[in-house]
PDB file of N, CA and C in Angstrom:
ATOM      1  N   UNK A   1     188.939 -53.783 130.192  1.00  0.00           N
ATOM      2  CA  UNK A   1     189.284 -54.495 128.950  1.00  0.00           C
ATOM      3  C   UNK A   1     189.048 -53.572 127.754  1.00  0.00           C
ATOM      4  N   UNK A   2     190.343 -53.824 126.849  1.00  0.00           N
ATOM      5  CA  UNK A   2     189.680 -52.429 125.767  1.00  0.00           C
ATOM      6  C   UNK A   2     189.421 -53.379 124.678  1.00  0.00           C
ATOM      7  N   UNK A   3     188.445 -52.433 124.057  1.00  0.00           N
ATOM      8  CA  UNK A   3     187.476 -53.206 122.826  1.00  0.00           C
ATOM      9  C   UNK A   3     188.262 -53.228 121.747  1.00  0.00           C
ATOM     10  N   UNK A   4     188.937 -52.360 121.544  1.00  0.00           N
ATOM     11  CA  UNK A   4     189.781 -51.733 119.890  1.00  0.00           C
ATOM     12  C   UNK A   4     191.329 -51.865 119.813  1.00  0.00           C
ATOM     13  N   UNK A   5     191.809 -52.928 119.210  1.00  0.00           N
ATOM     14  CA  UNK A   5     192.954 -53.169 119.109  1.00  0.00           C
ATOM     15  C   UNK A   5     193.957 -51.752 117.958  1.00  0.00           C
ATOM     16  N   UNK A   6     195.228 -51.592 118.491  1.00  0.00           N
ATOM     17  CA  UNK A   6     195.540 -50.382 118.497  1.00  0.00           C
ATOM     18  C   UNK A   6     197.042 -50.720 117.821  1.00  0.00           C
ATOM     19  N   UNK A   7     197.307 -49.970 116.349  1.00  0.00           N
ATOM     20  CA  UNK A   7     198.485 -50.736 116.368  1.00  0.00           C
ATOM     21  C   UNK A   7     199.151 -49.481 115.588  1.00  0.00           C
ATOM     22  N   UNK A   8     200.312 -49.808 115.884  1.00  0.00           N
ATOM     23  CA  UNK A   8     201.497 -48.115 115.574  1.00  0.00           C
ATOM     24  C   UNK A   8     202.590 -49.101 114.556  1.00  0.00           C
ATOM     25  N   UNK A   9     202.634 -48.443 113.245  1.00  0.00           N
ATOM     26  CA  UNK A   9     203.421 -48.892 112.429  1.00  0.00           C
ATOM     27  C   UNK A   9     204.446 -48.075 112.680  1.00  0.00           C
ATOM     28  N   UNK A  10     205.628 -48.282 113.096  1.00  0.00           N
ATOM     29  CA  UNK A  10     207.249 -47.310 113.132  1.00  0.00           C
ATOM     30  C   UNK A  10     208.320 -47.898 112.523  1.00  0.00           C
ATOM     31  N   UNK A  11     209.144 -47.291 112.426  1.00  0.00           N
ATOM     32  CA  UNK A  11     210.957 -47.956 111.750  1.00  0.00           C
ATOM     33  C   UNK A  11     211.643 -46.958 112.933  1.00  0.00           C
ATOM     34  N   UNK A  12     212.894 -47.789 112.883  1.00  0.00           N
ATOM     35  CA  UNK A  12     213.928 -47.398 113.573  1.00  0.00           C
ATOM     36  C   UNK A  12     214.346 -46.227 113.640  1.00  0.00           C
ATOM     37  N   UNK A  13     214.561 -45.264 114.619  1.00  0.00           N
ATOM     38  CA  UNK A  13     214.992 -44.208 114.442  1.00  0.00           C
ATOM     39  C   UNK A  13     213.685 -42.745 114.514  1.00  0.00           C
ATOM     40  N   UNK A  14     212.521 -43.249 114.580  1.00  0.00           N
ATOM     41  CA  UNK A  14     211.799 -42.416 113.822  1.00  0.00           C
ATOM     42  C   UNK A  14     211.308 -41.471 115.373  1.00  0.00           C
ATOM     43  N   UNK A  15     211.654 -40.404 115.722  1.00  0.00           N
ATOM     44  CA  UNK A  15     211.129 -39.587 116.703  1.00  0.00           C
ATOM     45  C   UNK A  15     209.774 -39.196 116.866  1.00  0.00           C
ATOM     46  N   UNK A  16     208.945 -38.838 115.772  1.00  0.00           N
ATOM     47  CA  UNK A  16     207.359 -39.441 115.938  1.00  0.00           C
ATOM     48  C   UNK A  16     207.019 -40.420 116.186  1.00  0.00           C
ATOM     49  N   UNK A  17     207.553 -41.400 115.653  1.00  0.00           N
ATOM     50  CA  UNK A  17     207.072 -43.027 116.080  1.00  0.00           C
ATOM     51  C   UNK A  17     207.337 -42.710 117.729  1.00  0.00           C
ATOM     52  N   UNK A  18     208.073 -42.687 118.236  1.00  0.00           N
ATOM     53  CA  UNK A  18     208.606 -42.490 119.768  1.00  0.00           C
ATOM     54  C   UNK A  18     207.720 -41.868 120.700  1.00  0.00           C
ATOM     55  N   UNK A  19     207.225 -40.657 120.172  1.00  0.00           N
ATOM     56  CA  UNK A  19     206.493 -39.574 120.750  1.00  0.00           C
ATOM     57  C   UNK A  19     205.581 -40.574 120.710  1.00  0.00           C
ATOM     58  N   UNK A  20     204.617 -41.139 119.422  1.00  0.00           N
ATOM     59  CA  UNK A  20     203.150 -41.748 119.760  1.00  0.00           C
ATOM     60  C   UNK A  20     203.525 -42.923 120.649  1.00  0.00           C
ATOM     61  N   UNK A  21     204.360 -43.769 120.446  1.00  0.00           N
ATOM     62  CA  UNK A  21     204.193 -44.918 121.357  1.00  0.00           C
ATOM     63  C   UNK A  21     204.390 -44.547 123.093  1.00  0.00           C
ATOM     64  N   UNK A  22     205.469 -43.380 123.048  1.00  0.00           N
ATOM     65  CA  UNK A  22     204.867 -42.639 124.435  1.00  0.00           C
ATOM     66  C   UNK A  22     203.738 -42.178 124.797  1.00  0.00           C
ATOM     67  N   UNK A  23     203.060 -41.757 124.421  1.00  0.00           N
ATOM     68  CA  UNK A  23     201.933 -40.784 124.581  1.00  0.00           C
ATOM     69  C   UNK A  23     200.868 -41.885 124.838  1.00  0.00           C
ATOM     70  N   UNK A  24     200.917 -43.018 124.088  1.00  0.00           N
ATOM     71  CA  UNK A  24     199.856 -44.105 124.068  1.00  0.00           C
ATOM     72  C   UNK A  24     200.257 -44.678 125.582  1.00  0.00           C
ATOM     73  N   UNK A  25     201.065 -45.191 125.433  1.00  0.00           N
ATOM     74  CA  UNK A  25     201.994 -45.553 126.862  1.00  0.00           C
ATOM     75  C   UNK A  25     201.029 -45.415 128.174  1.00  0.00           C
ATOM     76  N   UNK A  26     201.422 -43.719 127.890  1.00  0.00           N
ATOM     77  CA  UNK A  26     201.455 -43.209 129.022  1.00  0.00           C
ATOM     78  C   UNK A  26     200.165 -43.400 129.246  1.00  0.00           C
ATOM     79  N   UNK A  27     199.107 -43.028 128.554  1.00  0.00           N
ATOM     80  CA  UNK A  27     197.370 -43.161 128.247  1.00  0.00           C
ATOM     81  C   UNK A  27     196.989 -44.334 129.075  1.00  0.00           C
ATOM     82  N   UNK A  28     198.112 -45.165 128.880  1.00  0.00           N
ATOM     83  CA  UNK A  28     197.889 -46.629 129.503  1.00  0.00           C
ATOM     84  C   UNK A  28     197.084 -47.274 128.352  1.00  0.00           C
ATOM     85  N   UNK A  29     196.974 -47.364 127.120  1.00  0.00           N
ATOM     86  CA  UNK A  29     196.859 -47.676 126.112  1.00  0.00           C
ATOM     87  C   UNK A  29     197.062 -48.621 125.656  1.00  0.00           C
ATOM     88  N   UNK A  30     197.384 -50.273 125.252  1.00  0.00           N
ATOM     89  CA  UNK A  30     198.393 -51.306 124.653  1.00  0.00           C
ATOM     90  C   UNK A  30     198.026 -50.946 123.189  1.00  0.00           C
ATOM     91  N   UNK A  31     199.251 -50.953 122.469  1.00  0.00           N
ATOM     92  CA  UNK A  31     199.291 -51.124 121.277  1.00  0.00           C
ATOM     93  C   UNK A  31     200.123 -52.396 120.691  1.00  0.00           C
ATOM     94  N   UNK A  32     199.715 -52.761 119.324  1.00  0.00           N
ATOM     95  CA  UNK A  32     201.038 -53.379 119.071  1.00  0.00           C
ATOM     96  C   UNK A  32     202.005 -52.576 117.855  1.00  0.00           C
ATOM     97  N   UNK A  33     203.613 -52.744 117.947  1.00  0.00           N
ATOM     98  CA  UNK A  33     204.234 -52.194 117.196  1.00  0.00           C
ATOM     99  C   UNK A  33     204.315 -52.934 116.028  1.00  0.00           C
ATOM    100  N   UNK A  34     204.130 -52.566 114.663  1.00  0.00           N
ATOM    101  CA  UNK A  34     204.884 -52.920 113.386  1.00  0.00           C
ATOM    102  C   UNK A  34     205.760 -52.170 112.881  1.00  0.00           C
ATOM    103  N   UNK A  35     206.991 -53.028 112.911  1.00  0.00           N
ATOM    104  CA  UNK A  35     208.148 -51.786 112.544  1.00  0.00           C
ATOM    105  C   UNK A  35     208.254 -52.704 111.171  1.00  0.00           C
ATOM    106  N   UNK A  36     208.142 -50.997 109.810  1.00  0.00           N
ATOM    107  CA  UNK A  36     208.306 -51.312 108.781  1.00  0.00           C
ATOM    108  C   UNK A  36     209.834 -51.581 107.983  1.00  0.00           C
ATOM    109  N   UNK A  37     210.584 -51.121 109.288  1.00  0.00           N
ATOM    110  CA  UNK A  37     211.881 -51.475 108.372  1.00  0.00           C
ATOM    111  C   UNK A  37     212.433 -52.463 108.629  1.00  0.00           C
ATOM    112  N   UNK A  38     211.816 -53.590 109.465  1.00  0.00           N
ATOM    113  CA  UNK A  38     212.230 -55.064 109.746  1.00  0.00           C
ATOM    114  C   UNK A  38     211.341 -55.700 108.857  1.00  0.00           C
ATOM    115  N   UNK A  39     209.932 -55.345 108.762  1.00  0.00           N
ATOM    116  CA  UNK A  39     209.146 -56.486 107.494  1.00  0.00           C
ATOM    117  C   UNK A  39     208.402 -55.427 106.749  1.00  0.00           C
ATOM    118  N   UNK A  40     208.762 -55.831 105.509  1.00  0.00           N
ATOM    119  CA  UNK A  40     207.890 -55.360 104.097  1.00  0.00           C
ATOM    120  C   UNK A  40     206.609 -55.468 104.307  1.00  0.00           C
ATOM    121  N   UNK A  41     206.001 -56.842 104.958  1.00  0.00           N
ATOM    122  CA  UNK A  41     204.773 -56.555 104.925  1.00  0.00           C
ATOM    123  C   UNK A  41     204.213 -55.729 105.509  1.00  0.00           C
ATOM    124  N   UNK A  42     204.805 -55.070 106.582  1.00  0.00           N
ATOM    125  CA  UNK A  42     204.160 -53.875 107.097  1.00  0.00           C
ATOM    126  C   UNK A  42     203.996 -52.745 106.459  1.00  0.00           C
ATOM    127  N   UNK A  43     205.202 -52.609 105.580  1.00  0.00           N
ATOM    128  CA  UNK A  43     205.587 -51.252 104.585  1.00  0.00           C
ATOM    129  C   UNK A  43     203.975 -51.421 103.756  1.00  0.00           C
ATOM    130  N   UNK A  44     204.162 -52.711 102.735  1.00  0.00           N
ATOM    131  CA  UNK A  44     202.800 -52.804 102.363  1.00  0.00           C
ATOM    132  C   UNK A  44     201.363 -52.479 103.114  1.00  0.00           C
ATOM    133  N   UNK A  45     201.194 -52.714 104.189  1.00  0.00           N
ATOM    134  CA  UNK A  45     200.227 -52.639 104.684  1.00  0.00           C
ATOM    135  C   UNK A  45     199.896 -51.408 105.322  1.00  0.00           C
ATOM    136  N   UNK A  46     201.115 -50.004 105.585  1.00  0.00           N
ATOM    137  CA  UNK A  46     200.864 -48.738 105.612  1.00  0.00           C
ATOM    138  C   UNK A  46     200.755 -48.083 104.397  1.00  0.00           C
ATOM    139  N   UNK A  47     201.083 -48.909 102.919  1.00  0.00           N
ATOM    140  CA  UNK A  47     201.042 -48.305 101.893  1.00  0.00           C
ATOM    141  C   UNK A  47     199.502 -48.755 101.243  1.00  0.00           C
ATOM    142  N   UNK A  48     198.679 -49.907 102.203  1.00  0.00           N
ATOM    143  CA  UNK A  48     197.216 -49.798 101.735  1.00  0.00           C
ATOM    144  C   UNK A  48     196.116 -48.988 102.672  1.00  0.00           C
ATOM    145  N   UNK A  49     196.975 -48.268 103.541  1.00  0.00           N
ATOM    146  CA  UNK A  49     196.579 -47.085 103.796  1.00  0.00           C
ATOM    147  C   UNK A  49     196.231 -45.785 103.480  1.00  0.00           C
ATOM    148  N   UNK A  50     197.222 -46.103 102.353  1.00  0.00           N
ATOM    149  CA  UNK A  50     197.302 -44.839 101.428  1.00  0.00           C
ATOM    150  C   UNK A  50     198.368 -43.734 101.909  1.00  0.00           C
ATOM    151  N   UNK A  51     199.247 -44.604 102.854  1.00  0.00           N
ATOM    152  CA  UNK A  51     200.572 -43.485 103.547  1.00  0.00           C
ATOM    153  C   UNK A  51     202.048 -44.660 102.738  1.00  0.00           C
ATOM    154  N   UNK A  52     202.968 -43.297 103.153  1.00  0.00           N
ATOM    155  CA  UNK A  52     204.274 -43.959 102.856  1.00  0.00           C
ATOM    156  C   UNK A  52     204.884 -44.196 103.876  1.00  0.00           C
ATOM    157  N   UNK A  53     204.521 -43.200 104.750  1.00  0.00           N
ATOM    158  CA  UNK A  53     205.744 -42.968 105.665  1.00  0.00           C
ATOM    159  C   UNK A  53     204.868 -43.293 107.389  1.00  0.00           C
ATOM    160  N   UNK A  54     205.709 -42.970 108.131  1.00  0.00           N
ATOM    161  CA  UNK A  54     205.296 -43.513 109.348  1.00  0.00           C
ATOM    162  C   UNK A  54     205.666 -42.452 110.787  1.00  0.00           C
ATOM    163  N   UNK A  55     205.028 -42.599 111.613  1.00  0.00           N
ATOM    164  CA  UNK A  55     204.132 -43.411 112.272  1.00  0.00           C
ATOM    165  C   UNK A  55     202.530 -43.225 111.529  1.00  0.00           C
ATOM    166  N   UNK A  56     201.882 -44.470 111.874  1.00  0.00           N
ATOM    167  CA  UNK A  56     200.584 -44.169 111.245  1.00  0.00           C
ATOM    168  C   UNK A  56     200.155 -45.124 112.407  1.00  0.00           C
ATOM    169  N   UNK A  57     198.844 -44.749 112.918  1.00  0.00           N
ATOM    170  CA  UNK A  57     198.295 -45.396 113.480  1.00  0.00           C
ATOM    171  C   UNK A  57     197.121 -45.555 113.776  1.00  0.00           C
ATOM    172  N   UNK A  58     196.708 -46.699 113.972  1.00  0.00           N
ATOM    173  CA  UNK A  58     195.393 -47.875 113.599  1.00  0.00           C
ATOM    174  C   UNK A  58     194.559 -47.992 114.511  1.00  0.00           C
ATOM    175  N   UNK A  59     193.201 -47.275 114.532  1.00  0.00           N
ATOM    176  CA  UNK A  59     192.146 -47.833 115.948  1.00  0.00           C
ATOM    177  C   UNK A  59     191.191 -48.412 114.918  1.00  0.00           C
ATOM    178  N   UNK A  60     190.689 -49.601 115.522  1.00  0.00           N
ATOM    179  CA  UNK A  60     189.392 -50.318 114.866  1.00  0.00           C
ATOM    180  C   UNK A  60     189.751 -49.455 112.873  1.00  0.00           C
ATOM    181  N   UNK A  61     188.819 -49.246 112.693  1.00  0.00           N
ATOM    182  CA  UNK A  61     188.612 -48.869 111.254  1.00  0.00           C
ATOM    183  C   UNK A  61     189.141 -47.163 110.763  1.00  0.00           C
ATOM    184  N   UNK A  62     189.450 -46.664 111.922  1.00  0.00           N
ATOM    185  CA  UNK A  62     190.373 -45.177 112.159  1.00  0.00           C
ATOM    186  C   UNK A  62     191.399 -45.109 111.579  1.00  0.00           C
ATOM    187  N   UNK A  63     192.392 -44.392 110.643  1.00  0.00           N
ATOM    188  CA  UNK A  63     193.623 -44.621 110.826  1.00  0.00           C
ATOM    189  C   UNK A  63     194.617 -43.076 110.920  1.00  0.00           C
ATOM    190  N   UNK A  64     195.271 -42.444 111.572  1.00  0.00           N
ATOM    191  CA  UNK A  64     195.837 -41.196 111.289  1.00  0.00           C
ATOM    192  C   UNK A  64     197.287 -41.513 111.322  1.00  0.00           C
ATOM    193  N   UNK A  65     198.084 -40.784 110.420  1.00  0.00           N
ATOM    194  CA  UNK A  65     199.146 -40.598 110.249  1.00  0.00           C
ATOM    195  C   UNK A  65     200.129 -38.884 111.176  1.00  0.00           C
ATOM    196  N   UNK A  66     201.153 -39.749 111.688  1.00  0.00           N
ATOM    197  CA  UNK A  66     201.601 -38.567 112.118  1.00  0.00           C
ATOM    198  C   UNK A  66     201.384 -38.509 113.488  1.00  0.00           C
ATOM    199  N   UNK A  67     201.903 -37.013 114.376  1.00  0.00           N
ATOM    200  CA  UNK A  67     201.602 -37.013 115.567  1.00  0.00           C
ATOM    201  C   UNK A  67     200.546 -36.067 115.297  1.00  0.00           C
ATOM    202  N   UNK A  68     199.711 -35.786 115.889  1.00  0.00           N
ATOM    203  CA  UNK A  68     198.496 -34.534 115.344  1.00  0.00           C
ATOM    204  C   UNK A  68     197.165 -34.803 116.502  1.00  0.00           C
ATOM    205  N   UNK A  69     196.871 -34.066 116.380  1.00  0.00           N
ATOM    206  CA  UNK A  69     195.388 -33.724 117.153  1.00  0.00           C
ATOM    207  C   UNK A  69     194.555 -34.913 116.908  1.00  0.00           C
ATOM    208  N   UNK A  70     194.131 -35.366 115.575  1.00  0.00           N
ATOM    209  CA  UNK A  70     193.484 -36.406 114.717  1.00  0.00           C
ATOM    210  C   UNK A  70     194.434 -37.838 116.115  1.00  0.00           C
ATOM    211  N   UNK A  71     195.143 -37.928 116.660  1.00  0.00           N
ATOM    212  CA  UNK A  71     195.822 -39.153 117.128  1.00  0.00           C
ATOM    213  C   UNK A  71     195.356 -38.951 118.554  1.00  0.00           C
ATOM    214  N   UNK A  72     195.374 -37.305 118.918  1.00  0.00           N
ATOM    215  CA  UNK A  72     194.067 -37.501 120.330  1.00  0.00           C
ATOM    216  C   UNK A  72     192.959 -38.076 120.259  1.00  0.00           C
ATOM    217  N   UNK A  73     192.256 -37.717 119.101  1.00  0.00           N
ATOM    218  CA  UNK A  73     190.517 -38.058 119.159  1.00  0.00           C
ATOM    219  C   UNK A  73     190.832 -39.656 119.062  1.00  0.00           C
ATOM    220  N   UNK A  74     191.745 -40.405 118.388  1.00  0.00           N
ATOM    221  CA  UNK A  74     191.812 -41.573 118.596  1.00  0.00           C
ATOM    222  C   UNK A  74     191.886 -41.996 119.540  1.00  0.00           C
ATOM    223  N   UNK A  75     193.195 -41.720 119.892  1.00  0.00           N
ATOM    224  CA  UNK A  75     193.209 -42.075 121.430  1.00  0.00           C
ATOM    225  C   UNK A  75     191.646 -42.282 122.520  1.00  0.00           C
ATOM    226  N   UNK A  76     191.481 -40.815 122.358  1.00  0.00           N
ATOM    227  CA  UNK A  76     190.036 -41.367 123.490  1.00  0.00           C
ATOM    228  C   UNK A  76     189.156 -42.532 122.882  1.00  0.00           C
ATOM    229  N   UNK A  77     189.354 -42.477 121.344  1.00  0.00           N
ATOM    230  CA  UNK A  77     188.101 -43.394 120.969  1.00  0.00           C
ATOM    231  C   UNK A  77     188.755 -45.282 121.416  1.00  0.00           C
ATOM    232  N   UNK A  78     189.824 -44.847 121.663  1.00  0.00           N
ATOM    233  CA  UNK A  78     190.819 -46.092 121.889  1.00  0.00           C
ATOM    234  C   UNK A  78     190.462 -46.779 123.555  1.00  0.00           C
ATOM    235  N   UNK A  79     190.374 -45.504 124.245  1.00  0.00           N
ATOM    236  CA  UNK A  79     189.610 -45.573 125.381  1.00  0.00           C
ATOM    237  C   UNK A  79     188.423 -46.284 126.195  1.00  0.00           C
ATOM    238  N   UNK A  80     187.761 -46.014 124.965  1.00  0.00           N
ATOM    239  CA  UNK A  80     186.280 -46.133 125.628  1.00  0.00           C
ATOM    240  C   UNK A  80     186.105 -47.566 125.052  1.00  0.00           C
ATOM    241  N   UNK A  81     184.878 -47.713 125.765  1.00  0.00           N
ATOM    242  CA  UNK A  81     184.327 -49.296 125.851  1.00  0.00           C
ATOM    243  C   UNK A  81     184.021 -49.847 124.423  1.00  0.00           C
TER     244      UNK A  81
END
């Protein structure tokens, strides 16, 4: 059972968004998707992140933008108990 709910903000089209929701995937990971170009409120809610753009993604109180190294260390922390 994982402790830390995990959530990937993407829009349509976006080939990073793709890559992380693979990569999580594959991790065996669940996330949930918010795609910002179907609801505003998501746009808002990656923009009280302090990002514009997307993928950005959300562990417990974590948040990294992008595909990057910073989205491994999540990952494991996404992992663990």
């Amino acid at each position: 059972m994982m402790s830390k709910q995990v959530i990937v903000y993407t829009t349509n089209d976006c080939i990073e968004c793709t890559m992380v929701k693979k990569v999580l995937t594959e991790e065996g990971i669940l996330f949930e998707t918010r795609n910002v170009s179907e609801n505003p409120e998501y746009q808002k809610e990656v923009e009280g992140y302090g990002f514009l753009g997307v993928p950005v993604t959300v562990v417990g109180n974590r948040v990294v933008k992008g595909f990057t190294n910073e989205l491994k260390e999540l990952m494991e922390l996404a992992k663990k108990e």
